[in-house]
Protein backbone atom coordinates (compact mmCIF):
# COMPACT_ATOMS: atom_id res chain seq x y z
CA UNK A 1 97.85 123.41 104.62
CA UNK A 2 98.50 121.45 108.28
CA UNK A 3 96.58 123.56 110.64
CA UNK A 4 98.60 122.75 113.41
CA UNK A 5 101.84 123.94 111.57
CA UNK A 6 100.56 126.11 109.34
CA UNK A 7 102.67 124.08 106.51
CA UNK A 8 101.37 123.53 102.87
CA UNK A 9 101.96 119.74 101.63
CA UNK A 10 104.11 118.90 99.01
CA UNK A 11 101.56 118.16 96.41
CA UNK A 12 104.59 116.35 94.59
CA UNK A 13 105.50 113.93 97.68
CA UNK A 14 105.48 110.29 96.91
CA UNK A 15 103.01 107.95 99.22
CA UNK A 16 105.12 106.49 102.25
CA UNK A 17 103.35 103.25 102.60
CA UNK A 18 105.54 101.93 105.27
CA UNK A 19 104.38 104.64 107.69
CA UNK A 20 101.84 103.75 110.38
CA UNK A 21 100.15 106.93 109.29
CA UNK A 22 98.58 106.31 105.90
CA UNK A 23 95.09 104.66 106.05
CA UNK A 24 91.63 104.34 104.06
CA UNK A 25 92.44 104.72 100.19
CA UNK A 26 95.96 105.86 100.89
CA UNK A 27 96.60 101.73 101.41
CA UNK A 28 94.55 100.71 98.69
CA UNK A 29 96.98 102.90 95.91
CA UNK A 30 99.96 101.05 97.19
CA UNK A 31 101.89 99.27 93.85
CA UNK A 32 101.40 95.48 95.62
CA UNK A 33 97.83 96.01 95.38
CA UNK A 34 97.97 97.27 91.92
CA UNK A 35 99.95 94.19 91.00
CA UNK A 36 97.39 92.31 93.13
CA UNK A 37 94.43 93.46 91.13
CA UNK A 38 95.90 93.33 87.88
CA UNK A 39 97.11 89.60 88.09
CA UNK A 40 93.50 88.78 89.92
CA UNK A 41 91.75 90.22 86.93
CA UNK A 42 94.19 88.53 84.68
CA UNK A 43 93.42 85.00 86.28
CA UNK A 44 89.64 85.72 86.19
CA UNK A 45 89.76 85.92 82.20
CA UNK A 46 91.39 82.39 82.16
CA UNK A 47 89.10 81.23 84.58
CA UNK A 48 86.16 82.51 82.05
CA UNK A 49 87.69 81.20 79.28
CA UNK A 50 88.37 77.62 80.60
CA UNK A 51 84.59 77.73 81.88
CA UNK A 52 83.52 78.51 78.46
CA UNK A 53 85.56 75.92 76.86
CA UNK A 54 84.88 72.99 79.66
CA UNK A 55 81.02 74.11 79.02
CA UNK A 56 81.41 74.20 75.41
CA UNK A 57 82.80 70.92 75.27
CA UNK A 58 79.78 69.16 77.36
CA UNK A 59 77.66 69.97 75.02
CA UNK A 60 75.49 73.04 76.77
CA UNK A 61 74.09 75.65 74.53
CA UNK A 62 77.27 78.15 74.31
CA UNK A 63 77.93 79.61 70.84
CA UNK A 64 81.41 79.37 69.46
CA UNK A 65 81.73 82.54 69.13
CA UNK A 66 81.42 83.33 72.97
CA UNK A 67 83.92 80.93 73.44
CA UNK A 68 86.51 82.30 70.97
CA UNK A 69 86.17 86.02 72.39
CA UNK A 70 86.68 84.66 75.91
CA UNK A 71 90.02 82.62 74.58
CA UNK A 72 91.21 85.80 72.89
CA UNK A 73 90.58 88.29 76.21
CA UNK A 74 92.28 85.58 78.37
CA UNK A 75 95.29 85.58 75.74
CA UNK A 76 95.56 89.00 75.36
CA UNK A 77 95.35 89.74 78.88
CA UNK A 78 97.91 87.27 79.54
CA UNK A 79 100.30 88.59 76.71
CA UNK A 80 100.03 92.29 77.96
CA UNK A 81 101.08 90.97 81.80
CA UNK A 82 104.13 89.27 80.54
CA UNK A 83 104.91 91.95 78.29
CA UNK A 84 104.51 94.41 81.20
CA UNK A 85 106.28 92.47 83.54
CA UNK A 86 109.67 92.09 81.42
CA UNK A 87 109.33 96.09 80.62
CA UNK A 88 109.45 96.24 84.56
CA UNK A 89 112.26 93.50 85.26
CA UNK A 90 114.11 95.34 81.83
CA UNK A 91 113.89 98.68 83.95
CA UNK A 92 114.92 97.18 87.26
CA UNK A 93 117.83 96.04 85.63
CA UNK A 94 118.51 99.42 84.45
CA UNK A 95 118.96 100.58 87.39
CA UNK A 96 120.38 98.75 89.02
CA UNK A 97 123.10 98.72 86.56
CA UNK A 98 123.17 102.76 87.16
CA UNK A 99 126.73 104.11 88.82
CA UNK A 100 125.71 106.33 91.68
């Protein structure tokens, strides 16, 4: 409840991130920095994997088998982003299409 109002919150309201109002973690749950993260953590797995490879290739003590379970994380991740990202654009496109 607001004490000043004496008004109980919509538990069901959806996050206004335009408003000057919402700090702290309220900012942080914002869909950009979801995106954000993901493709961050999706480019870190290449990274990994091309370090691995680059490393592999000079000659230093790295067992294939490292090497191939980096390449397959990077793939993977990289497959479920683009798969994810043409389920989004395939939804936008929905809607958009909608009659109001």
């Amino acid at each position: 409840m607001d004490p000043i109002l004496g008004v109980r919150k919509n538990p069901y309201q959806t996050l206004d991130v335009t408003a000057d109002r919402v700090t702290g973690s309220e900012k942080d749950r914002t869909f950009g920095n979801f995106v954000e993260n993901a493709v961050d953590t999706v480019n870190e797995y290449n990274v990994r994997a091309d370090q691995k490879v680059e490393s592999f290739l000079q000659g230093d003590d790295v067992p294939i088998h490292e090497v191939m379970v980096e390449i397959g994380k990077a793939d993977t991740s990289v497959r479920l982003m683009t798969s994810v990202t043409q389920k989004a654009l395939a939804a936008y496109n929905d809607i958009a299409r909608m009659q109001v």
